[in-house]
Protein backbone atom coordinates (compact mmCIF):
# COMPACT_ATOMS: atom_id res chain seq x y z
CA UNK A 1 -119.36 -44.18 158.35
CA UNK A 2 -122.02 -42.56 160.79
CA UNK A 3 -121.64 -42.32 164.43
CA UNK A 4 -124.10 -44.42 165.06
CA UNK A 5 -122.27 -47.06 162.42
CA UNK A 6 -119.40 -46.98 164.41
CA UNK A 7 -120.12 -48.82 167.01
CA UNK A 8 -116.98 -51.20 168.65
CA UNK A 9 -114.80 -50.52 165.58
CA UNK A 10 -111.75 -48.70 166.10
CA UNK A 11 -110.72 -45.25 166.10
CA UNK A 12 -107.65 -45.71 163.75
CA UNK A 13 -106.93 -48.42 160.81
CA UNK A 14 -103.61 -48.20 159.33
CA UNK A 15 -102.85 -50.17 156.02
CA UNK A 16 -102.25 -50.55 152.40
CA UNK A 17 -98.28 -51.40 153.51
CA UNK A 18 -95.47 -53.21 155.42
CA UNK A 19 -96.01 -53.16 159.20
CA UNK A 20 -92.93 -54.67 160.62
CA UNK A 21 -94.37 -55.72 163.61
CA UNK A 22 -90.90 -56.68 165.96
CA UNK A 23 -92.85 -59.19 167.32
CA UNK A 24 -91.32 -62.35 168.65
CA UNK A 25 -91.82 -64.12 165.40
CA UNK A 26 -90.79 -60.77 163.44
CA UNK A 27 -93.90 -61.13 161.60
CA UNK A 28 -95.01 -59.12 158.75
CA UNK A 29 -98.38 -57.06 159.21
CA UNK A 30 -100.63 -55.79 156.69
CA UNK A 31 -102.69 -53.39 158.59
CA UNK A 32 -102.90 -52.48 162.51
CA UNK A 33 -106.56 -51.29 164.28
CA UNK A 34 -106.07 -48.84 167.13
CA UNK A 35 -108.41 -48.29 169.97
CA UNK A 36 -108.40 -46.12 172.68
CA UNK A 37 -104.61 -45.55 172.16
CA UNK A 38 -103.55 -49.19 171.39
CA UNK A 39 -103.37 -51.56 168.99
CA UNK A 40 -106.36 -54.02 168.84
CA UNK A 41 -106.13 -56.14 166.07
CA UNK A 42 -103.84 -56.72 162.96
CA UNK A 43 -104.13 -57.70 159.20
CA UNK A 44 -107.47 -59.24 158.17
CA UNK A 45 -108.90 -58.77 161.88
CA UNK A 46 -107.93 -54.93 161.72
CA UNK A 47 -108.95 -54.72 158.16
CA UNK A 48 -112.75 -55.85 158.90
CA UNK A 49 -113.27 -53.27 161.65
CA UNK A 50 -115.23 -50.31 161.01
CA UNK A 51 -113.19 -47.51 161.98
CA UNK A 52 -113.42 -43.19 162.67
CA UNK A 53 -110.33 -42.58 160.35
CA UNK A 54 -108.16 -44.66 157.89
CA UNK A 55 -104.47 -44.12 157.06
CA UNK A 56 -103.32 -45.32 153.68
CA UNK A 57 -99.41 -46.21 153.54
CA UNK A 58 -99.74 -46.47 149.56
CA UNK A 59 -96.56 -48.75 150.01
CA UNK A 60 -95.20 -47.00 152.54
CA UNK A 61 -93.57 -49.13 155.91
CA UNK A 62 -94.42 -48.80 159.31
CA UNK A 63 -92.43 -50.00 162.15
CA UNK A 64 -92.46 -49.25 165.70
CA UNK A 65 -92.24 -45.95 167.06
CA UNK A 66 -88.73 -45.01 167.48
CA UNK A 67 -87.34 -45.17 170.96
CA UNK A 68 -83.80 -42.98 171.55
CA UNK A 69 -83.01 -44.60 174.86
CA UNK A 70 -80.21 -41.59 175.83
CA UNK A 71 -81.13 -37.97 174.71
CA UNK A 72 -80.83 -34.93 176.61
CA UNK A 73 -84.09 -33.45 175.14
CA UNK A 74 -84.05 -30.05 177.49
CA UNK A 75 -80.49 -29.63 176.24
CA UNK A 76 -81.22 -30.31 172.77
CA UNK A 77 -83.89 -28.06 172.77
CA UNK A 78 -82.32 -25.05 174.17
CA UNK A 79 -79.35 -25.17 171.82
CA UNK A 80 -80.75 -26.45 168.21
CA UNK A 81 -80.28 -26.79 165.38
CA UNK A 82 -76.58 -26.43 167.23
CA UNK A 83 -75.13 -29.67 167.54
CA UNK A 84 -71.59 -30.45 169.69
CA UNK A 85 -70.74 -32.73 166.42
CA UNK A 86 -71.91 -30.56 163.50
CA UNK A 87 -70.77 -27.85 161.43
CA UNK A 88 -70.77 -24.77 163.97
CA UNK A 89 -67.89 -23.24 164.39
CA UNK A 90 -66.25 -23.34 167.99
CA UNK A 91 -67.23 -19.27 168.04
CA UNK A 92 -70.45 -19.66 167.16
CA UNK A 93 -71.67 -22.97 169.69
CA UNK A 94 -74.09 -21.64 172.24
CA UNK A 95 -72.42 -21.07 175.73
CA UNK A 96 -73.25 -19.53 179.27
CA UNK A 97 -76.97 -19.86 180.49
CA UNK A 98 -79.52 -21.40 177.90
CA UNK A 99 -82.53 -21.01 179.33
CA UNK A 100 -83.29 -19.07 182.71
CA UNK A 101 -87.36 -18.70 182.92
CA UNK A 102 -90.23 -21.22 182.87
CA UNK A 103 -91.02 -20.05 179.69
CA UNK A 104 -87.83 -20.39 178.56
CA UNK A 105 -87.55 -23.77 179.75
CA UNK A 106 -90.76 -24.77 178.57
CA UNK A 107 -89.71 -23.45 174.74
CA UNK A 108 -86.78 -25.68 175.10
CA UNK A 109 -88.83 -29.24 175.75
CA UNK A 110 -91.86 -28.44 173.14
CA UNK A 111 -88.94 -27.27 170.46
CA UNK A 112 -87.16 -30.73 171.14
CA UNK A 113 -90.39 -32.80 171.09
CA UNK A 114 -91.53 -30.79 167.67
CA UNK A 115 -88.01 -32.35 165.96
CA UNK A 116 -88.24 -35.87 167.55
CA UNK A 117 -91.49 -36.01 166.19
CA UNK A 118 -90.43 -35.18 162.88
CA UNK A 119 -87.48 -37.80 163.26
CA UNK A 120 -90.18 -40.22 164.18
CA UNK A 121 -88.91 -40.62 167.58
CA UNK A 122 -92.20 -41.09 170.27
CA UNK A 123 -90.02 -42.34 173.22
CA UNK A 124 -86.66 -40.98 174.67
CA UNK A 125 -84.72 -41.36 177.90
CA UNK A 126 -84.04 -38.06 179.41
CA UNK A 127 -80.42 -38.98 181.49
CA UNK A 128 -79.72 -37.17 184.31
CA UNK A 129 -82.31 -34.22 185.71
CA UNK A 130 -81.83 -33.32 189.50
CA UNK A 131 -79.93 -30.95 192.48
CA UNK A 132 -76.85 -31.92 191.05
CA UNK A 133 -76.77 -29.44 188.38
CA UNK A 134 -79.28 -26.52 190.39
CA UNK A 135 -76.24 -24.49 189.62
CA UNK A 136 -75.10 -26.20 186.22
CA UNK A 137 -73.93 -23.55 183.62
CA UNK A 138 -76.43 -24.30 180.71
CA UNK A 139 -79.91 -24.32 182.98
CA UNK A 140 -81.26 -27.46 181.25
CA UNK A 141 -80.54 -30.23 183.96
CA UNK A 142 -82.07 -29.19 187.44
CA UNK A 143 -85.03 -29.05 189.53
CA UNK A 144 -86.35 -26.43 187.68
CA UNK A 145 -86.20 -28.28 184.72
CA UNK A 146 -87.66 -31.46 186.21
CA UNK A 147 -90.64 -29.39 187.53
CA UNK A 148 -91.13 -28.10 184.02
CA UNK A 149 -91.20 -31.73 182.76
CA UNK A 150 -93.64 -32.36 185.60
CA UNK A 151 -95.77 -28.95 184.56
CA UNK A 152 -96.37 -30.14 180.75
CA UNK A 153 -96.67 -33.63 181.42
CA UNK A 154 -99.28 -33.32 184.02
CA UNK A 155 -100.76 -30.46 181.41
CA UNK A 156 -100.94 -33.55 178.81
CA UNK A 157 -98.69 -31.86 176.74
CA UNK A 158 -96.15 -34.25 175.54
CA UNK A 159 -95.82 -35.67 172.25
CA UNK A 160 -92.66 -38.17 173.44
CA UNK A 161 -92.83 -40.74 176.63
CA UNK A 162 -89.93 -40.00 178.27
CA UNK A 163 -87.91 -41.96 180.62
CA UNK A 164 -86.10 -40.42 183.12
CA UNK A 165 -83.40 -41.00 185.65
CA UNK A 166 -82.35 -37.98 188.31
CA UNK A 167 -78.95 -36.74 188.76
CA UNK A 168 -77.30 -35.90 192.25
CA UNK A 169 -73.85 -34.99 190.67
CA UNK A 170 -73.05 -32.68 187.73
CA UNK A 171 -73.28 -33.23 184.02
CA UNK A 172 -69.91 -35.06 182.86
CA UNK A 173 -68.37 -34.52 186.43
CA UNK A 174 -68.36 -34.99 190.08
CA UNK A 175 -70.59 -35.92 192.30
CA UNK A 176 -70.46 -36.33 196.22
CA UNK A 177 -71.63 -39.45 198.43
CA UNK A 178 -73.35 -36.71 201.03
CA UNK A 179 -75.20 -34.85 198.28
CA UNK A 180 -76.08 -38.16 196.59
CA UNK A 181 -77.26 -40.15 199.49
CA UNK A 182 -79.77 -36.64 200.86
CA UNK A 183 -80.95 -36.40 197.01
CA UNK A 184 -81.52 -40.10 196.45
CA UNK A 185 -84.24 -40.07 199.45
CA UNK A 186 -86.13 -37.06 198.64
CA UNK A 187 -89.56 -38.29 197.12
CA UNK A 188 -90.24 -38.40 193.53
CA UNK A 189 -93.17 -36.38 192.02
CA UNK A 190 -95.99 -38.49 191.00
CA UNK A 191 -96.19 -39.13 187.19
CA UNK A 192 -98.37 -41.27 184.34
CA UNK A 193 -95.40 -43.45 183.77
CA UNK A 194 -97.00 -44.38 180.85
CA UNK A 195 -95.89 -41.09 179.23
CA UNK A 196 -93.49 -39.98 182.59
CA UNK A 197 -91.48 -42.67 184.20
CA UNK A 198 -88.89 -41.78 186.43
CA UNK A 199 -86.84 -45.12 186.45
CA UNK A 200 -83.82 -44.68 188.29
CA UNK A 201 -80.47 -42.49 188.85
CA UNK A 202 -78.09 -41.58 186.38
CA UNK A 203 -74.15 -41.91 188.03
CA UNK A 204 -70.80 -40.96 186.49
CA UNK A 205 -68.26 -43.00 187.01
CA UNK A 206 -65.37 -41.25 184.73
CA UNK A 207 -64.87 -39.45 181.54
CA UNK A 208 -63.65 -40.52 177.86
CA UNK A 209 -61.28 -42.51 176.29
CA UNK A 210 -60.27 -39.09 173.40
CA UNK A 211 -59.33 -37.46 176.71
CA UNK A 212 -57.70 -40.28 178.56
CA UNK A 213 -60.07 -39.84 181.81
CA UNK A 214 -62.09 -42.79 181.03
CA UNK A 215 -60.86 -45.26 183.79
CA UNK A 216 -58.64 -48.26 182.17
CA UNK A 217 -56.66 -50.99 183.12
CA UNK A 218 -54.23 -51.00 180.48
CA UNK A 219 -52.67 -46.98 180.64
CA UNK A 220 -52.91 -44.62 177.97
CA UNK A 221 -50.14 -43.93 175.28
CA UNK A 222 -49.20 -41.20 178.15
CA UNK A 223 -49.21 -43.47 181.34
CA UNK A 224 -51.81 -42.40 182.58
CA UNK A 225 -54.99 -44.46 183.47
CA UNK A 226 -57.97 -42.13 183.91
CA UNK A 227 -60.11 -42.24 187.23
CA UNK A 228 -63.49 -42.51 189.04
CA UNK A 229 -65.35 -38.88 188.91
CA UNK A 230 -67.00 -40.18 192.70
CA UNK A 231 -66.06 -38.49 195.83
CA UNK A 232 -66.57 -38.83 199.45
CA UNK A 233 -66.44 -42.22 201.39
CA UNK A 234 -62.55 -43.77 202.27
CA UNK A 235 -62.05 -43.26 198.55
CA UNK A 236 -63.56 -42.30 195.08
CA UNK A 237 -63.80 -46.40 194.24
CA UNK A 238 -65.62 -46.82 198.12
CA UNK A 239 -67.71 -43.50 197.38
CA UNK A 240 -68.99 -45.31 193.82
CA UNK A 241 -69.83 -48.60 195.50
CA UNK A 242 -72.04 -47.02 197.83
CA UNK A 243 -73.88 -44.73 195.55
CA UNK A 244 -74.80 -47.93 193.69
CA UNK A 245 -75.53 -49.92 196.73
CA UNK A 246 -77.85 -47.27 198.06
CA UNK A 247 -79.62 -46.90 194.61
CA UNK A 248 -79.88 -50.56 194.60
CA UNK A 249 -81.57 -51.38 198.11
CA UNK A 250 -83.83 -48.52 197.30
CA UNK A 251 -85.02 -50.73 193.74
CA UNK A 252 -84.14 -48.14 191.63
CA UNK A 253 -83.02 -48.08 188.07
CA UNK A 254 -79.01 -47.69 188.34
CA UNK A 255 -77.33 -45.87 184.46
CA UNK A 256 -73.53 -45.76 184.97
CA UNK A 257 -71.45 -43.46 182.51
CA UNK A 258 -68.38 -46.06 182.12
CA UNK A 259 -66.19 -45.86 178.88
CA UNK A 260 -63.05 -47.39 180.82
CA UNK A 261 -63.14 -51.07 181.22
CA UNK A 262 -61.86 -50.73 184.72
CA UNK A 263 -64.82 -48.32 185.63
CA UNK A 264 -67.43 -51.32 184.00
CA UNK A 265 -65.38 -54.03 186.09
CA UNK A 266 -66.64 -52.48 188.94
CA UNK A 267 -70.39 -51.96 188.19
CA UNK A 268 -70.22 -55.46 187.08
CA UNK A 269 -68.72 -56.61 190.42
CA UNK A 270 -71.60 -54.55 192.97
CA UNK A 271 -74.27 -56.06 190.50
CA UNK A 272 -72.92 -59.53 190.86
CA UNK A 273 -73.01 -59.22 194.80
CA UNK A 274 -75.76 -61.16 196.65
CA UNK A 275 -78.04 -58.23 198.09
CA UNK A 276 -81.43 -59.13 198.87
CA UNK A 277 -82.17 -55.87 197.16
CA UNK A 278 -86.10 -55.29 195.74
CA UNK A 279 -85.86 -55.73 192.26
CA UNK A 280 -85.74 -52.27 189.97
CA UNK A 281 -88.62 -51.32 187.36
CA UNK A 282 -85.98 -51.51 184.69
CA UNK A 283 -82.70 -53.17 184.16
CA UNK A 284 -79.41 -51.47 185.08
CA UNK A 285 -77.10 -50.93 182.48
CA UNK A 286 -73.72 -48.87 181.21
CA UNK A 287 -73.95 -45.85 179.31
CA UNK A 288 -71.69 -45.66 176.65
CA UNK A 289 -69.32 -48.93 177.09
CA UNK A 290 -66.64 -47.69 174.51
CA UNK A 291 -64.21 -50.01 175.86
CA UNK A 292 -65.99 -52.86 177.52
CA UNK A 293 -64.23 -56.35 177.11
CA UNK A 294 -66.43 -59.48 175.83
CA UNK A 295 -65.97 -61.13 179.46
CA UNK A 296 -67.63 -58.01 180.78
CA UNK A 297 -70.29 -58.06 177.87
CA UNK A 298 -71.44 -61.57 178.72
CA UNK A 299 -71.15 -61.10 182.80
CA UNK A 300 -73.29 -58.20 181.86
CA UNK A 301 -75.59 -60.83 180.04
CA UNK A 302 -76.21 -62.94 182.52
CA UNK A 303 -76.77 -60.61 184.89
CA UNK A 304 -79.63 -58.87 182.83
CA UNK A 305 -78.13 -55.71 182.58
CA UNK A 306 -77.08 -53.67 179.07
CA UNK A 307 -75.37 -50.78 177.34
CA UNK A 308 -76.70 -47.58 175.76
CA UNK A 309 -74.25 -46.95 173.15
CA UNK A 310 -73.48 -44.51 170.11
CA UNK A 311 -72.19 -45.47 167.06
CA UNK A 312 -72.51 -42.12 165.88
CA UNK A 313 -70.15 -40.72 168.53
CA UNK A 314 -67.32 -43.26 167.71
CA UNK A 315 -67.26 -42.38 164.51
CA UNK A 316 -66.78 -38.71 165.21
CA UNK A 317 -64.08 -39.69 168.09
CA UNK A 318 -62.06 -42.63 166.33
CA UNK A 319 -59.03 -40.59 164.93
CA UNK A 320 -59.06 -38.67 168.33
CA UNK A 321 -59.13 -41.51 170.58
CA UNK A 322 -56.19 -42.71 168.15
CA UNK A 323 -53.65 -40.90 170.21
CA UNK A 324 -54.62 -42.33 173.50
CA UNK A 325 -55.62 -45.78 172.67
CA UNK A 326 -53.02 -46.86 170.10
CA UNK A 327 -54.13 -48.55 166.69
CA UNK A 328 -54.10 -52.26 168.44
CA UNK A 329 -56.54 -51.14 171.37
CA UNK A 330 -58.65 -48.71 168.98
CA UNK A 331 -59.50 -52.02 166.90
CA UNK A 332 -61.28 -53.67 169.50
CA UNK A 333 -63.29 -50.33 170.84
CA UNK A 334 -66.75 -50.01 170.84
CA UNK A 335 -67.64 -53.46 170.74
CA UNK A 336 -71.22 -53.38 168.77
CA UNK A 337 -70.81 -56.46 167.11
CA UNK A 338 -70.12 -58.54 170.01
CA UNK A 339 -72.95 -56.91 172.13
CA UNK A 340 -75.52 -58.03 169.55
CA UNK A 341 -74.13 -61.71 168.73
CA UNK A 342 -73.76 -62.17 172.79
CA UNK A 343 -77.71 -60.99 172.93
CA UNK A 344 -77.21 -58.43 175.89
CA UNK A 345 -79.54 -56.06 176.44
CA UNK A 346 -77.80 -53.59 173.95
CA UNK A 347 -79.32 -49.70 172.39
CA UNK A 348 -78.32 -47.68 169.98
CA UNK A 349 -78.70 -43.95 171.12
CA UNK A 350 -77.34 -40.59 170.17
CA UNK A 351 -76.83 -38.78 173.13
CA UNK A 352 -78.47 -35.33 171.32
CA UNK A 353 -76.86 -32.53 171.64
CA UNK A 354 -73.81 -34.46 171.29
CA UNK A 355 -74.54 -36.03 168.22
CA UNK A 356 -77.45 -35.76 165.55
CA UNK A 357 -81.05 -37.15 166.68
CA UNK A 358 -81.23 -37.96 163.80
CA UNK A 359 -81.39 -42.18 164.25
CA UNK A 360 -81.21 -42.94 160.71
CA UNK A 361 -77.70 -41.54 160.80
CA UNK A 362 -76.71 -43.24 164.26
CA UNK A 363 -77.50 -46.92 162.34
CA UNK A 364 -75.78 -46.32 159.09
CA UNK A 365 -72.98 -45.64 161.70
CA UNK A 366 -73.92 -49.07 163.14
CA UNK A 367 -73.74 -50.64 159.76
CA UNK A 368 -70.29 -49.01 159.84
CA UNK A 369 -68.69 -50.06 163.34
CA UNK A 370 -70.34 -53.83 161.96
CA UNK A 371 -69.26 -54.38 158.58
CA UNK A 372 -65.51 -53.27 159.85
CA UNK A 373 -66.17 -56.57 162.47
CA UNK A 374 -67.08 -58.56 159.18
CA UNK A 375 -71.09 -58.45 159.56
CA UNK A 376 -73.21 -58.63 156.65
CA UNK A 377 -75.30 -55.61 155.95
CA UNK A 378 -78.72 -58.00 155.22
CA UNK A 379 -82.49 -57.67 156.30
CA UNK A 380 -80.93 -59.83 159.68
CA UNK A 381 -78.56 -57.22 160.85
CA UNK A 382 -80.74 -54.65 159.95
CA UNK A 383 -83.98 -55.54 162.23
CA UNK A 384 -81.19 -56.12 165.31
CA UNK A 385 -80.08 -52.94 164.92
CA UNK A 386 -84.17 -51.51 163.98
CA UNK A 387 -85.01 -54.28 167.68
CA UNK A 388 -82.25 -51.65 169.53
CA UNK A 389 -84.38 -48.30 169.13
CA UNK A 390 -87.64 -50.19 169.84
CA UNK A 391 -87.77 -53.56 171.54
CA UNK A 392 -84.96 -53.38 173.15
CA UNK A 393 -85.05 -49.26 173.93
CA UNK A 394 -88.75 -50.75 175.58
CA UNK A 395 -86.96 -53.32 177.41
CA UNK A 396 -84.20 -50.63 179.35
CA UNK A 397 -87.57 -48.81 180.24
CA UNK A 398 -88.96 -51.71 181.75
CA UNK A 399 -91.62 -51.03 179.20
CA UNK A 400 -91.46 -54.19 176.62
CA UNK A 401 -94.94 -55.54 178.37
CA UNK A 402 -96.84 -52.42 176.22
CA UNK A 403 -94.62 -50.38 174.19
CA UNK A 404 -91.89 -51.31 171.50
CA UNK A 405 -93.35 -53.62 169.25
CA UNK A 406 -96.42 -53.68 167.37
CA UNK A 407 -99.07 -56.40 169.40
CA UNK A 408 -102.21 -56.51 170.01
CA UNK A 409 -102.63 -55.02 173.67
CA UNK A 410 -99.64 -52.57 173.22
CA UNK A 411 -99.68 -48.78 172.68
CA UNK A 412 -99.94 -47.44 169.16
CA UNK A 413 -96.65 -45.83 168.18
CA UNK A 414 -95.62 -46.14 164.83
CA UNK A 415 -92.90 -44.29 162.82
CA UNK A 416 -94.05 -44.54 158.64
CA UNK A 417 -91.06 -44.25 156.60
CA UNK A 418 -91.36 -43.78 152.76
CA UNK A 419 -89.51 -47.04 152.08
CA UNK A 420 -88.62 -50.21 153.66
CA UNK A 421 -85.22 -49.47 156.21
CA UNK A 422 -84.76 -53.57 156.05
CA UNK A 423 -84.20 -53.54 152.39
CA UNK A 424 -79.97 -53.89 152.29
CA UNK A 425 -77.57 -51.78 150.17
CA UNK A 426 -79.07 -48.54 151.18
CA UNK A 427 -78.57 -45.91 153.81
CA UNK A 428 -80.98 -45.88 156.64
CA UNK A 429 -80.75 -42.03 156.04
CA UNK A 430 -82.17 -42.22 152.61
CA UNK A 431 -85.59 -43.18 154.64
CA UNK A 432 -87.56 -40.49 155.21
CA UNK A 433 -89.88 -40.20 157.93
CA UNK A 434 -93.54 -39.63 156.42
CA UNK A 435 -95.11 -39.94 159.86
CA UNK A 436 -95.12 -40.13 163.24
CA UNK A 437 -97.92 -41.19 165.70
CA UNK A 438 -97.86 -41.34 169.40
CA UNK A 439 -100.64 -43.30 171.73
CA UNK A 440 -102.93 -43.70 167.95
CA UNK A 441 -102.61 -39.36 167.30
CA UNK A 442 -100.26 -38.09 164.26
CA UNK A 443 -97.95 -35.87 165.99
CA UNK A 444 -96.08 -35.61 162.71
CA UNK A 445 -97.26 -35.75 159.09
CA UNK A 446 -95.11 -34.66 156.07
CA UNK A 447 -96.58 -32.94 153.19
């Protein structure tokens, strides 16, 4: 078609396939026209248009582009292909500063985007960049690394939309109410939040159950019952309630690392205060929620908050949270089937470096944590746990009005996988990404 032929038509028609669309009516698709970035029509509308370029599934399935909802993509850059979960030795995991110049830190974000791309990953949440880790050991999580974000995004160099939430404490520890309240009113750097959105703040409110410092009610097999990582204030519980309270009546975005059920009790219990508070851009939610109760999953609910959780991550931890936990309180950890039958806002995520990218691995670990709750692995269970790295990844953005599903109207990011993932009695890893497109451009193709 000539130049002149083209016209309105689009820039983009993708067919000749399943398009799982994740719409509200889950329906079926058999082509999708792009335009300017987003999707303007679907099956026979799409398939009349007159279009620049055509991509042929040949059988192939699309479904919307993948959305990893907590990955530290700085960190994952600077230290692949070395996973905390994998098979490096102790001796051999990288250690000390990872990256210490711009260009350094720039390698580090365009090496993480190149593999998401090839995992057919197009949005991520980047937890926790800010002052509170200016003197962090690794390098990937402070100002300098924000500013580098800001550099390549404003240089229209991404190939991911990131979400991001700052981080006035450190990685996995402390942080104080002074440096927390200065930090949290310090502007923040103008973005596209289309491709840059920076949500919220990322808070840690104790460790992990395999270590017995995640903060419980019941105490560990060794008495003891973990404890808030917030200082400052009358207390570390006072010093927590303000940091959210302050993040609040500023409208922000409020992500809570909370593994104890006593830590989640109290998030639940500032959220559930009258406030009078603007509301945020996206909802708040609980990272991680290994041992969240099914009173605090539907309080959660119906306040329109969630949890970012990792199925991978259990499964590497279960025998070592054995010891602390006990075999009675292990069985009811990491609650993924009742998240998804109570319909809270739940993801799926895998916390990269900690665990694999790698998705496809993070739901067959899903399928996993479910079938030993007594769910059926059928094409139902499989698009709720597809709707938790898309539509529901879109709505802990505050996204889900154009990203996450594929509508007419919304941006065109589609991960094509060689078969169908919704087909039962197969691994979601045996799916292999065959290509990746961000905003209507390949980023990814395989040969």
């Amino acid at each position: 078609m000539s130049e002149d032929s083209y016209g309105d038509g689009a820039d983009l028609i993708i067919r000749g396939g399943r398009v799982h669309t994740f719409d509200s009516a889950d329906a079926l698709a058999s082509a999708v026209a792009v335009r300017g970035g987003r999707i303007v029509a679907t099956d026979a509308d799409a398939e009349a248009m007159g279009a620049r370029e055509t991509i042929e599934l040949d059988g192939r399935t699309a479904i919307p582009g993948i959305n990893d909802a907590h990955l530290h993509a700085a960190w994952l850059g600077a230290r692949w292909p070395h996973l905390f979960f994998s098979d490096t030795p102790p001796e051999q995991q990288p250690s000390g500063r990872l990256v210490s110049t711009a260009a350094e830190r720039r390698a580090a974000l365009q090496q993480a985007w190149r593999l998401l791309a090839e995992l057919g990953i197009t949005s991520y949440t980047e937890p926790g960049i800010g002052p509170g880790e200016d003197g962090g050991e690794t390098g990937c999580f402070g100002t300098d690394m924000l500013s580098t974000y800001i550099d390549l995004h404003r240089a229209g160099a991404q190939t991911s939309r990131v979400t991001m939430l700052r981080l006035f404490g450190t990685i996995d520890g402390e942080s104080r109410l002074d440096d927390f309240e200065r930090g949290i009113r310090t502007p923040v750097p103008a973005t596209d939040p289309g491709w840059l959105a920076i949500t919220g703040v990322k808070i840690f409110a104790d460790g992990i159950p395999p270590m017995a410092t995640a903060w419980v009610d019941e105490p560990y097999t060794d008495g003891t019952t973990g404890g808030l990582l917030t200082r400052g204030g009358h207390d570390p519980l006072s010093a927590f309630q303000r940091m959210l309270e302050l993040a609040a009546s500023l409208g922000l975005q409020i992500a809570v690392h909370a593994t104890g059920d006593r830590s989640i009790t109290e998030f639940v219990r500032v959220l559930e205060r009258p406030s009078g508070h603007p509301a945020p851009p996206a909802p708040h939610y609980v990272v991680h929620g290994d041992l969240a109760t099914v009173e605090q999953i539907e309080r959660m609910r119906r306040l329109g908050a969630g949890f970012a959780v990792q199925p991978l991550i259990a499964a590497h931890t279960h025998n070592w949270a054995r010891a602390q936990l006990g075999a009675e309180r292990l069985a009811t950890a990491w609650p993924l089937a009742e998240m998804l039958a109570s319909g809270v806002l739940t993801t799926i995520t895998s916390d990269a470096p900690i665990a694999t990218p790698d998705w496809r691995r993070g739901l067959d670990a899903s399928l996993d944590l479910l079938a030993a709750a007594g769910t059926p692995d059928d094409a139902r269970t499989r698009r709720a746990l597809l709707r938790t790295m898309t539509v529901e990844a879109a709505r802990q953005d505050g996204a889900l009005t154009w990203k996450g599903s594929l509508e007419t109207g919304k941006v065109a990011d589609l991960t094509i996988l060689d078969e169908d993932p919704l087909e039962p009695g197969r691994a979601f890893s045996s799916a292999e990404v065959a290509r990746t497109i961000v905003d209507g451009r390949t980023v990814f193709v395989r040969d």
